[in-house]
N, C-alpha and C. Protein backbone atom coordinates (compact mmCIF):
# COMPACT_ATOMS: atom_id res chain seq x y z
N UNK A 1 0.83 -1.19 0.00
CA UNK A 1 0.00 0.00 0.00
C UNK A 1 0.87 1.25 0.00
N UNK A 2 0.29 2.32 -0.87
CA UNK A 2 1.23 3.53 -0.89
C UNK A 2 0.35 4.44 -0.37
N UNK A 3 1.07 5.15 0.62
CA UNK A 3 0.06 6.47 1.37
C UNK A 3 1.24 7.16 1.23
N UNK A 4 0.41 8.78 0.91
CA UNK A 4 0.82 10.09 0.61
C UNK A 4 0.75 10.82 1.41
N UNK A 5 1.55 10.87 2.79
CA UNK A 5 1.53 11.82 3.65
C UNK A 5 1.12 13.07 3.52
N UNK A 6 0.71 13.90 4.31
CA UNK A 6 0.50 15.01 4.33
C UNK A 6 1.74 16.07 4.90
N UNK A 7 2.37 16.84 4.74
CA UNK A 7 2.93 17.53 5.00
C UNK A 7 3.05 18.06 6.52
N UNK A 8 1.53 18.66 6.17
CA UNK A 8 1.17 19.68 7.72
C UNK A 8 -0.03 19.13 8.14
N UNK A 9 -0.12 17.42 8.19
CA UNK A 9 -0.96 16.75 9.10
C UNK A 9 -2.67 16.37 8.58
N UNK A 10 -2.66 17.48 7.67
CA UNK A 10 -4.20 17.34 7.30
C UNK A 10 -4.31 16.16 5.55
N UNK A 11 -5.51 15.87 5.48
CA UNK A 11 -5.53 15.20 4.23
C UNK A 11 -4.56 15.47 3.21
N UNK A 12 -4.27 14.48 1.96
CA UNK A 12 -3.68 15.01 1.10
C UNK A 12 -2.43 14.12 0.80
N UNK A 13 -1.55 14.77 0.14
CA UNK A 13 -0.40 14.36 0.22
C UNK A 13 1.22 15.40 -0.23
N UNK A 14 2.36 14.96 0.07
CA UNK A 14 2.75 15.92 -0.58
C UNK A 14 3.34 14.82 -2.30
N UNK A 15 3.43 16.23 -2.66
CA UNK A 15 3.26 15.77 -4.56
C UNK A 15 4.94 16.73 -4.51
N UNK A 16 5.47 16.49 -5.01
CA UNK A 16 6.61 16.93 -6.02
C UNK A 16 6.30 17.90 -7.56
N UNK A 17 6.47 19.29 -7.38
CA UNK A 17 6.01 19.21 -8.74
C UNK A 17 7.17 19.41 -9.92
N UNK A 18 7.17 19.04 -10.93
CA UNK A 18 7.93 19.50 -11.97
C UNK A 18 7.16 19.72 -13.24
N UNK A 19 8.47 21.14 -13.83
CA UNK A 19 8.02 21.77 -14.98
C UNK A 19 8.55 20.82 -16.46
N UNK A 20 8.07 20.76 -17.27
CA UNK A 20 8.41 20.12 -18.78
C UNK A 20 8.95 21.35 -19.31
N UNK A 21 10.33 21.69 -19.90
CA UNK A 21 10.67 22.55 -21.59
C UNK A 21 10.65 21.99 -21.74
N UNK A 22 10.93 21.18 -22.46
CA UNK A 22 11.41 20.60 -23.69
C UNK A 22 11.08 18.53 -23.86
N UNK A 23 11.23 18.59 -25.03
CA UNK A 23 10.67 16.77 -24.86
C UNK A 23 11.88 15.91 -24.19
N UNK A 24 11.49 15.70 -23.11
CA UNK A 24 12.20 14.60 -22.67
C UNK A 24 13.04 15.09 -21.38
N UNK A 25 12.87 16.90 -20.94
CA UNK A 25 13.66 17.53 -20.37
C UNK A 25 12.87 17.92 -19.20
N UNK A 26 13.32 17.22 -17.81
CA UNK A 26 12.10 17.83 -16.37
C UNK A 26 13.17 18.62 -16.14
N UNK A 27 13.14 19.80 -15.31
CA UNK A 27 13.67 20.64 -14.56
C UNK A 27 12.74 20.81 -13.19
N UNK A 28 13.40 20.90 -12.31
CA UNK A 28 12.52 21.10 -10.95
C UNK A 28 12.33 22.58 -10.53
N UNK A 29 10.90 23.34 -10.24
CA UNK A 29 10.49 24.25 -9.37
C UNK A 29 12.01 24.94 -8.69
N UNK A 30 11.93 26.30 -9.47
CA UNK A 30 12.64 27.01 -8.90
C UNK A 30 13.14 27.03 -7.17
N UNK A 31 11.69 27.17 -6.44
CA UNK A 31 11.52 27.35 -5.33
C UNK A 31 11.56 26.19 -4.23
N UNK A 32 11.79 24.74 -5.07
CA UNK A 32 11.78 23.63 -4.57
C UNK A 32 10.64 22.84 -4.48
N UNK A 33 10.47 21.83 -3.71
CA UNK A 33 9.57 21.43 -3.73
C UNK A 33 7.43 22.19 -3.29
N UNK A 34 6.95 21.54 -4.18
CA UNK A 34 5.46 21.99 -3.75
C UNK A 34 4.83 21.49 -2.41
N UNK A 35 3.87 21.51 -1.84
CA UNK A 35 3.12 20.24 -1.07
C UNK A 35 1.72 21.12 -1.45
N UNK A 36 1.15 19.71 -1.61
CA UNK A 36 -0.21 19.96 -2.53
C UNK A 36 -1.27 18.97 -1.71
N UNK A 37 -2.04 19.64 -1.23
CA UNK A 37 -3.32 18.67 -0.51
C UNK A 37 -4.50 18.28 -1.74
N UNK A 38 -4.56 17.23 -1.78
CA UNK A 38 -5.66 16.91 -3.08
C UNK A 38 -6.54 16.88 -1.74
N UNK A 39 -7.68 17.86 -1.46
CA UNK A 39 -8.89 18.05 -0.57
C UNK A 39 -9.59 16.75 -0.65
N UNK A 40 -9.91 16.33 0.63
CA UNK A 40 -10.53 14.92 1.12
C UNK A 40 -9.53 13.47 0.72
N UNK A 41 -8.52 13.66 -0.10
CA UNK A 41 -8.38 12.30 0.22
C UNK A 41 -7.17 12.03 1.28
N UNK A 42 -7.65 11.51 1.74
CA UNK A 42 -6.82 10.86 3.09
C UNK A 42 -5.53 9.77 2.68
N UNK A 43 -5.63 9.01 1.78
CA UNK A 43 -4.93 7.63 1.72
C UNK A 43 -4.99 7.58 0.23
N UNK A 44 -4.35 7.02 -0.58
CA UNK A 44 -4.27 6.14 -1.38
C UNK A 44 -3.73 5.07 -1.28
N UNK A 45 -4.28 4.14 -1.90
CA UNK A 45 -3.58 2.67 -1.87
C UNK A 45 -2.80 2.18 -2.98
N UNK A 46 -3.31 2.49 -3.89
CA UNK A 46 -2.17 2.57 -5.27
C UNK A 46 -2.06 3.85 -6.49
N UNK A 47 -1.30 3.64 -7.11
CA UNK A 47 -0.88 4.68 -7.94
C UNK A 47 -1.14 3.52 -9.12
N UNK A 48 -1.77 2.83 -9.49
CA UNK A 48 -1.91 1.99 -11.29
C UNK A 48 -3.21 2.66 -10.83
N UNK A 49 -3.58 2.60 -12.21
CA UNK A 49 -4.93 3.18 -12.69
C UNK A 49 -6.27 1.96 -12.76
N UNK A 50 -5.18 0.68 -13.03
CA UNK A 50 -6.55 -0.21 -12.81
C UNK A 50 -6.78 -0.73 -11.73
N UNK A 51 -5.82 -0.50 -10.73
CA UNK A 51 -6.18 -0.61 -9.28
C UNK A 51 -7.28 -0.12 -8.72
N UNK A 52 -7.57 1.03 -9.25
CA UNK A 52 -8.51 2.27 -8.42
C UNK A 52 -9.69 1.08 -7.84
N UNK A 53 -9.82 1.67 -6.78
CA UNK A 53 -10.82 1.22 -5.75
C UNK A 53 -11.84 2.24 -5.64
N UNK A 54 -11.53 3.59 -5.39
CA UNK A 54 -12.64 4.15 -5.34
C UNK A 54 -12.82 5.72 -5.76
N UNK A 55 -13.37 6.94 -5.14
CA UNK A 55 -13.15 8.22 -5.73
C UNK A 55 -11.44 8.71 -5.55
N UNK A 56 -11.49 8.20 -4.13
CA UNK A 56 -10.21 9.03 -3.88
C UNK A 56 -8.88 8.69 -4.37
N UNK A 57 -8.91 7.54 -5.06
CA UNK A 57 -7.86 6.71 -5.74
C UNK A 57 -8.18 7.41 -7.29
N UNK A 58 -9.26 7.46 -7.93
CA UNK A 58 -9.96 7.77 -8.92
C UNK A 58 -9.25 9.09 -9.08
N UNK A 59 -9.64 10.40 -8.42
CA UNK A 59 -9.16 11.10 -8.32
C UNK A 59 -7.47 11.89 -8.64
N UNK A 60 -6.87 11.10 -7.73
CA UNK A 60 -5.37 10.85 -8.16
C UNK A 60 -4.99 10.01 -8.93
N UNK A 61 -5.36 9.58 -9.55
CA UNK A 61 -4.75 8.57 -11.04
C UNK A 61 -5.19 9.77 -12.05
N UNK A 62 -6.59 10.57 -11.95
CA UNK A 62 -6.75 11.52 -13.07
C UNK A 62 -6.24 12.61 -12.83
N UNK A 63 -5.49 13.02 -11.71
CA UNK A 63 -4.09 14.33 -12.19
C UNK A 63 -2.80 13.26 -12.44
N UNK A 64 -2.67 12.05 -12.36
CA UNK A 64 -1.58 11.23 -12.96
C UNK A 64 -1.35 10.64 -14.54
N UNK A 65 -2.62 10.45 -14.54
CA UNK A 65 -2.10 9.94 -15.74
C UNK A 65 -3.57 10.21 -16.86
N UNK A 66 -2.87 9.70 -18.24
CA UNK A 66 -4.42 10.57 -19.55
C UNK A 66 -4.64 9.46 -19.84
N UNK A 67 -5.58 9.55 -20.64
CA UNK A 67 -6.59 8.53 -21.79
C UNK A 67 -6.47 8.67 -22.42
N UNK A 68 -6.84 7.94 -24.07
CA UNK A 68 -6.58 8.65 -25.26
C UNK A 68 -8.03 9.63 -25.02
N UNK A 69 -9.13 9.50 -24.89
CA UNK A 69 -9.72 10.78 -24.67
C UNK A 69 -10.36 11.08 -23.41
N UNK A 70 -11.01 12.40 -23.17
CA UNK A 70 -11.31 12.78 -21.67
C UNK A 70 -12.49 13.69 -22.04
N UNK A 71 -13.19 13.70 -20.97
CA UNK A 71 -14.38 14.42 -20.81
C UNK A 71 -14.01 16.01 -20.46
N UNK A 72 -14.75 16.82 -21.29
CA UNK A 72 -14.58 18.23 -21.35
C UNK A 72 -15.81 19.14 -20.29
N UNK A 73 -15.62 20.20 -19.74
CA UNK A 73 -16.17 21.04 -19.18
C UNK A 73 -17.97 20.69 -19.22
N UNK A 74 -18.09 20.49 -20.37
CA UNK A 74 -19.72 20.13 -20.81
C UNK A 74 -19.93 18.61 -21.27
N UNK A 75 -19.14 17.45 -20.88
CA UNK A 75 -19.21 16.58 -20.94
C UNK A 75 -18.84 15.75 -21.96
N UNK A 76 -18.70 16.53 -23.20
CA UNK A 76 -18.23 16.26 -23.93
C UNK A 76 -17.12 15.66 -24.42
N UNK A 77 -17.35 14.57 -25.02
CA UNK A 77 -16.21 13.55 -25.11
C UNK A 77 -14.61 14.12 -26.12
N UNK A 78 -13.19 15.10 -26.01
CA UNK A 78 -12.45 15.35 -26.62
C UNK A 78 -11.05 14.45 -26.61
N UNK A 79 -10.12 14.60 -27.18
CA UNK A 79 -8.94 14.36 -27.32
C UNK A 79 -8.11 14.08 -25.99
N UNK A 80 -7.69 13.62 -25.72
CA UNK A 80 -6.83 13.79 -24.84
C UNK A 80 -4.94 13.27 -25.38
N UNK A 81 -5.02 12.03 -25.23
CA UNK A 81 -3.86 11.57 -25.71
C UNK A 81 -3.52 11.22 -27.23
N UNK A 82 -5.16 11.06 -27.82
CA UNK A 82 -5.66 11.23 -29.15
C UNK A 82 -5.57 12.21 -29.73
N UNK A 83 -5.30 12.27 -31.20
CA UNK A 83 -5.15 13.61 -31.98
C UNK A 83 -6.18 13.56 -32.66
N UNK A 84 -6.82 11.69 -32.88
CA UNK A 84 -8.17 11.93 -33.74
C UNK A 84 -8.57 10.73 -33.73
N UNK A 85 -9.63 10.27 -34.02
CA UNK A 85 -9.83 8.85 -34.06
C UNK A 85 -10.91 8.75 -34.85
N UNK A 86 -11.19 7.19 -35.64
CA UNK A 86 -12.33 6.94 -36.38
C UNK A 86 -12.87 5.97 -36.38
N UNK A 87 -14.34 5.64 -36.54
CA UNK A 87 -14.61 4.24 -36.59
C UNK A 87 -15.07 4.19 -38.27
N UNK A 88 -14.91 2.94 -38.24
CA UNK A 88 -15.21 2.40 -39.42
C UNK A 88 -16.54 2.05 -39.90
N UNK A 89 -17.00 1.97 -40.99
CA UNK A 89 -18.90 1.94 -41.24
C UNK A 89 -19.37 1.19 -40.52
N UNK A 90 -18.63 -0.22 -40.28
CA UNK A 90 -19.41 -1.12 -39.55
C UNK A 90 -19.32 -0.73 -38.42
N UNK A 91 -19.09 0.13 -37.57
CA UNK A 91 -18.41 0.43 -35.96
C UNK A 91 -18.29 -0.86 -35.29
N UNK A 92 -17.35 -1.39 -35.70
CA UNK A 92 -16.39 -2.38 -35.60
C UNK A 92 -14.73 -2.10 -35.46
N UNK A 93 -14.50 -1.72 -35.77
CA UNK A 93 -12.94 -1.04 -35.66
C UNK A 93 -12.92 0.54 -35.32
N UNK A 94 -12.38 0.99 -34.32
CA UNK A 94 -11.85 2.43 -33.97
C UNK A 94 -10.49 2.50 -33.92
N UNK A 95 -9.79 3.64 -34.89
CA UNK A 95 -8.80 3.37 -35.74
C UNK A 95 -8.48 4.99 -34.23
N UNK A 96 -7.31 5.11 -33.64
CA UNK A 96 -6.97 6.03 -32.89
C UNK A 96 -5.68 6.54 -33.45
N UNK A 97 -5.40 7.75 -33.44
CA UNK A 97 -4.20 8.17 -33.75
C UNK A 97 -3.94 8.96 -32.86
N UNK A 98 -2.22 8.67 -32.51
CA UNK A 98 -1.94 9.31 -30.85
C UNK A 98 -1.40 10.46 -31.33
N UNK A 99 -0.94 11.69 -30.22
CA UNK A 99 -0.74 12.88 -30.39
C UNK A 99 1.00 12.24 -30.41
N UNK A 100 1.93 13.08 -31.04
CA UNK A 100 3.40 12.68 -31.83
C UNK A 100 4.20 13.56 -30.51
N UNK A 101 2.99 14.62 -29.24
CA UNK A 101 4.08 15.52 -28.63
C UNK A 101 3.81 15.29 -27.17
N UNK A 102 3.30 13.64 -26.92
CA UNK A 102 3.46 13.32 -25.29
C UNK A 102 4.29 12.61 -24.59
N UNK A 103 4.67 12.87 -23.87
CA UNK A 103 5.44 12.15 -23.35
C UNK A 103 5.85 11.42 -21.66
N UNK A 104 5.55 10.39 -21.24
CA UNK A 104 6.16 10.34 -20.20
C UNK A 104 6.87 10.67 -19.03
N UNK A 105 6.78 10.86 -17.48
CA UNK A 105 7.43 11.63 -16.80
C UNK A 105 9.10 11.26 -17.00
N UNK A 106 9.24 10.46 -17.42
CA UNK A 106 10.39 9.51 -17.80
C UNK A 106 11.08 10.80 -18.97
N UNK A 107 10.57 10.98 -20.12
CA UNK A 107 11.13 11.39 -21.06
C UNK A 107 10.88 10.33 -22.69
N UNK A 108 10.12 9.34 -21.75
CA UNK A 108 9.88 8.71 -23.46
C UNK A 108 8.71 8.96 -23.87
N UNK A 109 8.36 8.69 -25.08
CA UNK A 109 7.40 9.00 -25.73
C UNK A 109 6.13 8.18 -25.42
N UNK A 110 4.84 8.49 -25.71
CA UNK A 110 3.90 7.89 -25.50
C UNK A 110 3.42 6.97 -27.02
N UNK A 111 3.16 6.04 -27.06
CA UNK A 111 2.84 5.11 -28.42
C UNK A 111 2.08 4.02 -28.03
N UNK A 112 1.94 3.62 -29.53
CA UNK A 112 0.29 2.76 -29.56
C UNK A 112 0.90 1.60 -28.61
N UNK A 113 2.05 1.03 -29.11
CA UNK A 113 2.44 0.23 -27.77
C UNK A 113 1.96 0.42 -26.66
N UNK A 114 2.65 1.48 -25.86
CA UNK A 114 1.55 1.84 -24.46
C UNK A 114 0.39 1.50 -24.27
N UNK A 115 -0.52 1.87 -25.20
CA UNK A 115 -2.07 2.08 -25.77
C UNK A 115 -2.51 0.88 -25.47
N UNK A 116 -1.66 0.06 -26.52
CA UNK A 116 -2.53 -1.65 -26.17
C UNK A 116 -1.97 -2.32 -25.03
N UNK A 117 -0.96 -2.13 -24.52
CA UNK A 117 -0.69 -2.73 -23.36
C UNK A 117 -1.47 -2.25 -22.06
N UNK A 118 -1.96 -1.19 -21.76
CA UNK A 118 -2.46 -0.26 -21.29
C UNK A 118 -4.16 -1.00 -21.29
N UNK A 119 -4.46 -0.98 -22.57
CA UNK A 119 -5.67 -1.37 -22.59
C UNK A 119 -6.06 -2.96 -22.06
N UNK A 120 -5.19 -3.56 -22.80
CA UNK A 120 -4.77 -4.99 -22.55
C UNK A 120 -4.73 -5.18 -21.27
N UNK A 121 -4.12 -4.36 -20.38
CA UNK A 121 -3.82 -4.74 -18.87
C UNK A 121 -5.27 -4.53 -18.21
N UNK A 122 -6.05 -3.50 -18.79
CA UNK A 122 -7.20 -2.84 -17.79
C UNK A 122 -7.95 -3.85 -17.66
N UNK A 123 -7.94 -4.68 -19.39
CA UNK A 123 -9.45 -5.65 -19.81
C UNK A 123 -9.17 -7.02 -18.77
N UNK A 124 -7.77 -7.11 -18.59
CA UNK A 124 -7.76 -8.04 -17.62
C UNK A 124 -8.04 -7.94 -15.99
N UNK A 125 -9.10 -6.95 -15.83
CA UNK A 125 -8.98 -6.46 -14.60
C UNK A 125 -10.69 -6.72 -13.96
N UNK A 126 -11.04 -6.59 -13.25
CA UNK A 126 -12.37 -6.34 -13.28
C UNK A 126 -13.64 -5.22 -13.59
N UNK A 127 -11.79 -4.13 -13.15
CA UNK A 127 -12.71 -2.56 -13.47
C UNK A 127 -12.58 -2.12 -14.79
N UNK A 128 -11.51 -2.85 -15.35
CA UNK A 128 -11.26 -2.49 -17.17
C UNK A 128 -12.46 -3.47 -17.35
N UNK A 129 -12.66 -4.84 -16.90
CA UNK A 129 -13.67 -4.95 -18.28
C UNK A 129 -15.12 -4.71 -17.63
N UNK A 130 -15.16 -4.11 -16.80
CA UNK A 130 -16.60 -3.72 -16.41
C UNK A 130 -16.76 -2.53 -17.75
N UNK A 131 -15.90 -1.57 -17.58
CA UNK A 131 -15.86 -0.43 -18.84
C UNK A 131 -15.64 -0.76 -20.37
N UNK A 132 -14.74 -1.84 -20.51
CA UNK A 132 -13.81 -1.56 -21.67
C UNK A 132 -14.38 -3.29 -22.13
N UNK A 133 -15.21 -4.26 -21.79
CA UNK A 133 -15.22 -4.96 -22.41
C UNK A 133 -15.78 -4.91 -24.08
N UNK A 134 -16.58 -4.23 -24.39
CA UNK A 134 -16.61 -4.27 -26.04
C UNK A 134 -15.16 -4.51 -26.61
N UNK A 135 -14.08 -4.25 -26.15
CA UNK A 135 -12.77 -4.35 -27.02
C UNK A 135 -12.92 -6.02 -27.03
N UNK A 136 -12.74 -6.48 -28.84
CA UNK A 136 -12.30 -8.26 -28.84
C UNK A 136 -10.79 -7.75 -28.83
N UNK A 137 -10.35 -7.07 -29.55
CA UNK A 137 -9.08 -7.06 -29.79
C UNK A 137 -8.27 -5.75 -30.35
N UNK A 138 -6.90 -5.85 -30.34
CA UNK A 138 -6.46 -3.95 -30.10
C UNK A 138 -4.89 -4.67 -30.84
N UNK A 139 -5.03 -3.99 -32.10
CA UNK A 139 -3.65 -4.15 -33.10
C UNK A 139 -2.80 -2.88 -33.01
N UNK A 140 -1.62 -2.67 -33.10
CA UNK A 140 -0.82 -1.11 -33.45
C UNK A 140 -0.64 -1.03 -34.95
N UNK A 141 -0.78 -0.54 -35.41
CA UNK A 141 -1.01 -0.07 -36.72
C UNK A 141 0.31 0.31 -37.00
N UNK A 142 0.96 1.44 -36.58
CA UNK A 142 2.25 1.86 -36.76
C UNK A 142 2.44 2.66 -35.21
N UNK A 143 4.05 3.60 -34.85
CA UNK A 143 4.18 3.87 -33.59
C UNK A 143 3.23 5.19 -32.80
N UNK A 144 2.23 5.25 -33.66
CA UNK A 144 1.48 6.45 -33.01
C UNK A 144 0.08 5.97 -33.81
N UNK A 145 -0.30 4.96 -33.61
CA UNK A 145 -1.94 4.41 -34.66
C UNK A 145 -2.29 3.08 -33.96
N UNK A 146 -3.37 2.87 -33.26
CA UNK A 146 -3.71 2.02 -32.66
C UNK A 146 -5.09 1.88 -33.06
N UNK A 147 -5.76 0.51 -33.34
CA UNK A 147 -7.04 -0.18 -33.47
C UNK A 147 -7.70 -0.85 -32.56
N UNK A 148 -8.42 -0.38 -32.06
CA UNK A 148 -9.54 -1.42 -31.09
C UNK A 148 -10.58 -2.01 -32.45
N UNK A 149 -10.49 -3.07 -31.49
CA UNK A 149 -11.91 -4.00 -32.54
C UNK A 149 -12.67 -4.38 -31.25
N UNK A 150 -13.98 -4.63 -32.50
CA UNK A 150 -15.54 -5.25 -31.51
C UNK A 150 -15.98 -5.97 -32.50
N UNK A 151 -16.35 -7.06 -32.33
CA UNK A 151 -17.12 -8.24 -33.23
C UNK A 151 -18.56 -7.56 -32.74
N UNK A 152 -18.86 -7.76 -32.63
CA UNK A 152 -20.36 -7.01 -32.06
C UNK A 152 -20.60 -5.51 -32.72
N UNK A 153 -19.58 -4.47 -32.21
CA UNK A 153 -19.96 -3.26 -33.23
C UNK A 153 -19.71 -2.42 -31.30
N UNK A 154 -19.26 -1.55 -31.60
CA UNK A 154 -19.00 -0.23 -30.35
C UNK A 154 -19.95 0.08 -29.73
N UNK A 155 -20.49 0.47 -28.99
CA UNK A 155 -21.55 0.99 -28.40
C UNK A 155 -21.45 2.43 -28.66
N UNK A 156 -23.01 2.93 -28.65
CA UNK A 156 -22.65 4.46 -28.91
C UNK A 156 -22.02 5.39 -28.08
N UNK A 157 -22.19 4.94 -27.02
CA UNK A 157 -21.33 5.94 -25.70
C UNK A 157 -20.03 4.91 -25.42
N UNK A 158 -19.50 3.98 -26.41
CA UNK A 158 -18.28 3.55 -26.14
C UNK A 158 -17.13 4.73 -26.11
N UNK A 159 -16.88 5.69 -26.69
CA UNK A 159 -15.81 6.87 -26.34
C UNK A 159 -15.92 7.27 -24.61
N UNK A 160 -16.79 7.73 -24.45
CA UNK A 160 -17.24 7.96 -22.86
C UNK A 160 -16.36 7.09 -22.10
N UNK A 161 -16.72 5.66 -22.44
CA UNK A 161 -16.05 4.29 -21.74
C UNK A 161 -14.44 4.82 -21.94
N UNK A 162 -13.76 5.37 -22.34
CA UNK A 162 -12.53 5.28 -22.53
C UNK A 162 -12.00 6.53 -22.15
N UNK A 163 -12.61 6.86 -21.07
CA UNK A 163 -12.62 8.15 -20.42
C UNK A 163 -12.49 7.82 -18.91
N UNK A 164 -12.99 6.44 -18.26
CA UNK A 164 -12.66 6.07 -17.23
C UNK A 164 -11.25 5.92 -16.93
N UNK A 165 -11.31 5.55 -15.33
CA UNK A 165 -9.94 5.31 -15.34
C UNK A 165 -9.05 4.13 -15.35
N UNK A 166 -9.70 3.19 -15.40
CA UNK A 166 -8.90 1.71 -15.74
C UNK A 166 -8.37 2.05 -17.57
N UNK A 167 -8.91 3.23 -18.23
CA UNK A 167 -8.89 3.12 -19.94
C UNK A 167 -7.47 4.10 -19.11
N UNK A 168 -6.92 4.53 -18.55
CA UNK A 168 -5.84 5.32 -18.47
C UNK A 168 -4.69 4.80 -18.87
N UNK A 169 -3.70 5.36 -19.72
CA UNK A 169 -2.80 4.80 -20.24
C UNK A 169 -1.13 5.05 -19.65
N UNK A 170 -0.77 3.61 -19.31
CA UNK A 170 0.76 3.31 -18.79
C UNK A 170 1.80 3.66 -19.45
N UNK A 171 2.66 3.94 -18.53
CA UNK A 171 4.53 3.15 -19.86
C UNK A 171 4.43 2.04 -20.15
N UNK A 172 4.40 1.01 -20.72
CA UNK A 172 4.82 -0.44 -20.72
C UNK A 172 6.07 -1.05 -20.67
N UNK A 173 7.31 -0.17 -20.58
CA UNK A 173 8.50 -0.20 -20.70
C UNK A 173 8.56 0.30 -18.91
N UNK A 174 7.92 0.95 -17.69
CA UNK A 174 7.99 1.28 -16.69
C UNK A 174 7.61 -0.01 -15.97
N UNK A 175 6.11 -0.33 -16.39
CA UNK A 175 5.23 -1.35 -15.30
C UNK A 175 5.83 -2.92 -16.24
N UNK A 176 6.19 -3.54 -16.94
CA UNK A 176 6.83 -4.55 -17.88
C UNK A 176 6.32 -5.88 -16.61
N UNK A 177 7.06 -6.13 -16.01
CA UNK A 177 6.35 -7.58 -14.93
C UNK A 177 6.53 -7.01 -13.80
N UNK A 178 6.97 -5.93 -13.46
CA UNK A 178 7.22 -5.17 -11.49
C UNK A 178 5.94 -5.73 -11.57
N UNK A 179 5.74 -5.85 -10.02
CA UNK A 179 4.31 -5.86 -9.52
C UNK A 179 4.28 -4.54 -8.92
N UNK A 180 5.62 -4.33 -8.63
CA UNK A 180 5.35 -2.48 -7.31
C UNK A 180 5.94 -1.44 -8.19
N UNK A 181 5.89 -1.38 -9.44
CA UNK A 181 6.19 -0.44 -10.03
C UNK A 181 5.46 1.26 -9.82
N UNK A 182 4.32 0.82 -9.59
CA UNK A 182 3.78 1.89 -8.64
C UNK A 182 3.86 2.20 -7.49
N UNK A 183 5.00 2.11 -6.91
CA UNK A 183 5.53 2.47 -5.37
C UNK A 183 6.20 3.70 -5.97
N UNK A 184 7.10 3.58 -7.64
CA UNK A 184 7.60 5.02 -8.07
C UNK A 184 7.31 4.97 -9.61
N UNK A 185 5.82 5.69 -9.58
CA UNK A 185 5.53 5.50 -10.97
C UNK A 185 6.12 6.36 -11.92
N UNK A 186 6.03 6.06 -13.19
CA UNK A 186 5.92 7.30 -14.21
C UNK A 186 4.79 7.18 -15.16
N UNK A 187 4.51 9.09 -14.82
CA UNK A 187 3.30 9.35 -15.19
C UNK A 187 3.02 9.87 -16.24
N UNK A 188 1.74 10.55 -16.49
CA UNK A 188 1.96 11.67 -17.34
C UNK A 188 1.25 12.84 -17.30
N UNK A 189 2.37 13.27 -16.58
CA UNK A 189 1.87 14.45 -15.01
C UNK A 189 2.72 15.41 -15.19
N UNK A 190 2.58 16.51 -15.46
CA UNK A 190 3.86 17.40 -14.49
C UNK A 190 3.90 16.96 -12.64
N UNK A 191 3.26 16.25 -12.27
CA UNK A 191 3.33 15.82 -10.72
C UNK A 191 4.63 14.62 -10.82
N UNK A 192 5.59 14.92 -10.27
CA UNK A 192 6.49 13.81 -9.51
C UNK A 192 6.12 13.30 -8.59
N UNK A 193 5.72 11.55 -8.49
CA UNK A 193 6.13 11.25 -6.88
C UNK A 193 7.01 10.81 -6.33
């Protein structure tokens, strides 16, 4: 179990923050470190995204880590790690194309690799396939183009589904077989932990 102390005793935790220039380049806060209370949560128990147990885990996985898309101000389903995506006539295949300028707290790049491993890991989960079961299967196309398939056909609020947080997307080169790789994750955060 990972708990996020609080600094000055009350909920929260302290967070590390760092700034991104450049791809692949963290520099740390002039002023040093931050401490940042995420209001009400007391504890977390993990930092993977398909772990989440509940809001307050929920919560901190979504300033940790993106989706290929995310829900906007008005609910609306946009882009997130996606630059665009399509389904095909039969809505049977959703063809995703990743954004070419994300990257990892690490410094590597984000790719469809990630994507399907990412996805792959959630569906094996209970809370990925409570959300994400329509996926039969998830090909990489090339290093920034990823395919979900459905023998059945997508559901119409299947985008929505990929907005939760078990659909949140890993390194696969970070979490590879660790089991505690989330004791020091990398995210895709300006938040260090």
């Amino acid at each position: 179990n990972v708990r996020l102390p609080s600094g000055d005793d009350r909920s929260g935790g302290d967070l590390e923050m760092w700034f991104w220039l450049e791809r692949g380049e963290a520099v740390p806060p002039p002023a040093g470190e931050v401490n940042w209370d995420v209001y009400g949560v007391d504890r977390v128990d993990f930092l993977d995204p398909v772990r989440v147990r509940d809001t307050y885990d929920r919560d901190v996985m979504d300033l940790l880590y993106a989706g290929l898309v995310r829900l906007d101000a008005k609910m609306d389903v946009v882009p997130d790690l996606a630059e665009r995506w399509d389904f095909d006539d039969e809505g049977t295949t959703l063809t995703v194309q990743l954004r070419q300028d994300t990257f990892f707290s690490d410094g590597s790049p984000v790719t469809a690799e990630d994507a399907k491993f990412s996805l792959e890991r959630a569906l094996n989960t209970i809370y990925g396939t409570t959300y994400l079961s329509a996926i039969d299967g998830i090909n990489v196309v090339d290093e920034f183009t990823v395919e979900l398939l459905s023998e059945a056909g997508f559901p119409r609020y299947f985008l929505s589904q990929l907005t939760t947080t078990p659909a949140k997307i890993v390194s696969m080169q970070a979490v590879g077989d660790n089991p505690d790789w989330d004791l020091d994750p990398v995210t895709l955060s300006l938040i260090h932990i």
